[in-house]
N, C-alpha and C. Protein backbone atom coordinates (compact mmCIF):
# COMPACT_ATOMS: atom_id res chain seq x y z
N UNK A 1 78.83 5.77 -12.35
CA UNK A 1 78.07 4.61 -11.93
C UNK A 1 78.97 3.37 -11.89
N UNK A 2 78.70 2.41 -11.13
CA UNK A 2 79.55 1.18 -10.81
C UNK A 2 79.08 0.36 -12.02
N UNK A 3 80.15 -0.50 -12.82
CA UNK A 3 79.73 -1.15 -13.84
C UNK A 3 80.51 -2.14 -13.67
N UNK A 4 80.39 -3.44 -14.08
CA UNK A 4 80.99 -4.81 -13.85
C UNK A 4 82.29 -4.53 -15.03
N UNK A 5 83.86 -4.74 -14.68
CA UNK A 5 84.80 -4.00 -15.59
C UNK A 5 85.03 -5.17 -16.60
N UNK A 6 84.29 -6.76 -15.98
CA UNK A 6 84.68 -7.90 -17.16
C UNK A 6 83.35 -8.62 -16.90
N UNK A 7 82.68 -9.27 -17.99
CA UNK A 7 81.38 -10.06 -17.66
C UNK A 7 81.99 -11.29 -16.99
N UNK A 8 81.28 -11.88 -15.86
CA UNK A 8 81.31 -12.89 -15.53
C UNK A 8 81.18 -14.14 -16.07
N UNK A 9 82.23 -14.95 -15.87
CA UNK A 9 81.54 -16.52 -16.95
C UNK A 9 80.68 -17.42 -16.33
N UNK A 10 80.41 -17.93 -16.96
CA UNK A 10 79.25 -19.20 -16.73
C UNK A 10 79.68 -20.43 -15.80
N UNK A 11 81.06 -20.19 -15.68
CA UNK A 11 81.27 -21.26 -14.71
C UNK A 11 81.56 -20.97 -13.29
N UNK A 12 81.22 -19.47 -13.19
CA UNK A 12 81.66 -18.78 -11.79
C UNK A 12 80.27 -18.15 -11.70
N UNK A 13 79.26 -17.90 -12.76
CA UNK A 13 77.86 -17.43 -12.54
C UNK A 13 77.59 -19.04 -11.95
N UNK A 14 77.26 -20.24 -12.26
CA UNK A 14 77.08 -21.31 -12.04
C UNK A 14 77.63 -21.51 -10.73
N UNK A 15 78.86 -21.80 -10.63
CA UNK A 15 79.27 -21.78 -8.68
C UNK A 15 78.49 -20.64 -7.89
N UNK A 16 77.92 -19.54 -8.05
CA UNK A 16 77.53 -19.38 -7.21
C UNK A 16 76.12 -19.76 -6.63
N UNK A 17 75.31 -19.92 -7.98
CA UNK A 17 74.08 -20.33 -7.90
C UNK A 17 73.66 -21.94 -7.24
N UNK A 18 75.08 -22.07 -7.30
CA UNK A 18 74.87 -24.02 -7.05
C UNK A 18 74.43 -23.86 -5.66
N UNK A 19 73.93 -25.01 -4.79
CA UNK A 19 73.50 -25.50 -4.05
C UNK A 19 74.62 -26.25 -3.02
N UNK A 20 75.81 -25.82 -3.00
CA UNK A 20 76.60 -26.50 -2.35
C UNK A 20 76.97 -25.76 -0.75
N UNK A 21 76.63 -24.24 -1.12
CA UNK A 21 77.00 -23.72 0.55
C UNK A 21 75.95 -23.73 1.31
N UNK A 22 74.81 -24.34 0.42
CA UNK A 22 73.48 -24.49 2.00
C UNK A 22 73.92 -25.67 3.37
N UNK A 23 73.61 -25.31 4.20
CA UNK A 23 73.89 -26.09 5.30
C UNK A 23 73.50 -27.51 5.05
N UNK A 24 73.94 -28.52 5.64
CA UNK A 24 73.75 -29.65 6.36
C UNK A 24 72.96 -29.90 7.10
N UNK A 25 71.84 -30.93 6.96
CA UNK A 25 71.02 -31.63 8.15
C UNK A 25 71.43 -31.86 9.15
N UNK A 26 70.53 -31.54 10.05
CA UNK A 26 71.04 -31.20 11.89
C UNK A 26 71.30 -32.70 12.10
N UNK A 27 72.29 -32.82 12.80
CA UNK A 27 73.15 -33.76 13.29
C UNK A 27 72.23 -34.68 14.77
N UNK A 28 71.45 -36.13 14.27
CA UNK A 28 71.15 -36.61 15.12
C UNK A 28 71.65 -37.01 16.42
N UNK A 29 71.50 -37.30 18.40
CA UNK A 29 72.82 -37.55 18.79
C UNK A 29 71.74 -38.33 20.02
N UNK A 30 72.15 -39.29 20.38
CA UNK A 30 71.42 -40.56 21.64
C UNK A 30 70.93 -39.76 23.04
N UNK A 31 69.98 -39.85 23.13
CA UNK A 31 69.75 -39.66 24.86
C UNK A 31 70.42 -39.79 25.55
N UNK A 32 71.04 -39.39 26.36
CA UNK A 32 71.46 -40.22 27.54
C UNK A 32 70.75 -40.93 28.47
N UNK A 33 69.41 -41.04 28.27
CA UNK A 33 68.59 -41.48 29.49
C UNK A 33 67.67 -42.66 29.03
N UNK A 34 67.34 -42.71 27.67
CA UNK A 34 66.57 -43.84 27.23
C UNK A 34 67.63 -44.55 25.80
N UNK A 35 68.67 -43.54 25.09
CA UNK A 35 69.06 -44.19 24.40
C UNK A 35 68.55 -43.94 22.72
N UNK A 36 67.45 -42.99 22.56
CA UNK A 36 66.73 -42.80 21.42
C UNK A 36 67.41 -41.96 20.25
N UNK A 37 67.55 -41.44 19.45
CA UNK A 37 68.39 -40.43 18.59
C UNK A 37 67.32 -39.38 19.17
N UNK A 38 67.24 -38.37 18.92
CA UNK A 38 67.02 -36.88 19.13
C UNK A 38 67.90 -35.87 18.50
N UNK A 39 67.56 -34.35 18.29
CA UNK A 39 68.33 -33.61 18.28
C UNK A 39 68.96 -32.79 19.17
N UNK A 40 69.74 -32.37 18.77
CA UNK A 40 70.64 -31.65 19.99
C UNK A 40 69.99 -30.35 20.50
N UNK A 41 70.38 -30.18 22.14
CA UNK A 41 69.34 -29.52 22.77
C UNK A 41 67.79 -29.20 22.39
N UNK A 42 67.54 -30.18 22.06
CA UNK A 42 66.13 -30.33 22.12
C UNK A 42 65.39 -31.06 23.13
N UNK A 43 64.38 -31.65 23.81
CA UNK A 43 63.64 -32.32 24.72
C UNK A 43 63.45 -33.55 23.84
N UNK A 44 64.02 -34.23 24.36
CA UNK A 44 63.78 -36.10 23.89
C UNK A 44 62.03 -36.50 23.75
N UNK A 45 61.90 -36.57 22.35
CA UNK A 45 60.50 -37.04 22.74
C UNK A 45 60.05 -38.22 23.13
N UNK A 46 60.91 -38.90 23.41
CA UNK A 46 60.29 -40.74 23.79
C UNK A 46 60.52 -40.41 24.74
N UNK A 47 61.39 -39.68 25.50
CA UNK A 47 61.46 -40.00 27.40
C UNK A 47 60.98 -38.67 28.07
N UNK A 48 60.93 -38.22 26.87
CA UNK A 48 60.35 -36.22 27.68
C UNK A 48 61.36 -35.72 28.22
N UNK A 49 62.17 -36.06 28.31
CA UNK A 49 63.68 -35.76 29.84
C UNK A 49 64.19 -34.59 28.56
N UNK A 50 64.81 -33.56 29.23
CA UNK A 50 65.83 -32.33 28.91
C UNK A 50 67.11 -31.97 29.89
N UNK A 51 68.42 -32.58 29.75
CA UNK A 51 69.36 -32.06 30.57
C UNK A 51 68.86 -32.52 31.60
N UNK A 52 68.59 -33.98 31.64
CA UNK A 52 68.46 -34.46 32.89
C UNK A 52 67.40 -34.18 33.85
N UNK A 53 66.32 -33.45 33.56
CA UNK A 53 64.84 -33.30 34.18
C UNK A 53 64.13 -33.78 33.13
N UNK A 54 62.72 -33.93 33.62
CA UNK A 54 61.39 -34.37 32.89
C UNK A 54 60.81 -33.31 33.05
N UNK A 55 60.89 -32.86 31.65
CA UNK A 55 59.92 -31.92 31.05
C UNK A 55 58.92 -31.49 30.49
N UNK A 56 58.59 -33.05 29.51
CA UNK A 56 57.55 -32.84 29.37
C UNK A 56 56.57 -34.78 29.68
N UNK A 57 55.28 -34.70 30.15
CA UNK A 57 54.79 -35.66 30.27
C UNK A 57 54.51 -36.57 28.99
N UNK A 58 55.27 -38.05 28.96
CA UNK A 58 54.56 -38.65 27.85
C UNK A 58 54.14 -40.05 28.30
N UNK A 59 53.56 -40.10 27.46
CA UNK A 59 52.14 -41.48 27.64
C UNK A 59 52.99 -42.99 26.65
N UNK A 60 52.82 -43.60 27.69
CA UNK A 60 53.78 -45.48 27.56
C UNK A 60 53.02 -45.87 26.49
């Protein structure tokens, strides 16, 4: 049977459990068409526009 050949310490049980390799918050980036933050490839919600078409209808 596979058995651990040295116990692990507490400061390498601890690095792994930490919270440091979860990702990063998605990176906000400007319209090109109204100027608003949005996320990337997503549909702008203040201008509705996607890659330069209007996609979806929004109300002034």
């Amino acid at each position: 049977m596979a058995v651990p050949k040295r116990r692990v310490s507490t400061t390498r049980r601890d690095k792994r459990r930490s919270n440091v390799w979860k990702m990063d918050a998605p990176q906000l980036q400007r319209c090109p068409d109204c100027g608003e933050y949005k996320l990337a490839h997503r549909v702008c919600t203040a201008c509705g526009k996607y890659n330069g078409r209007q996609v979806l209808a929004v109300e002034d």
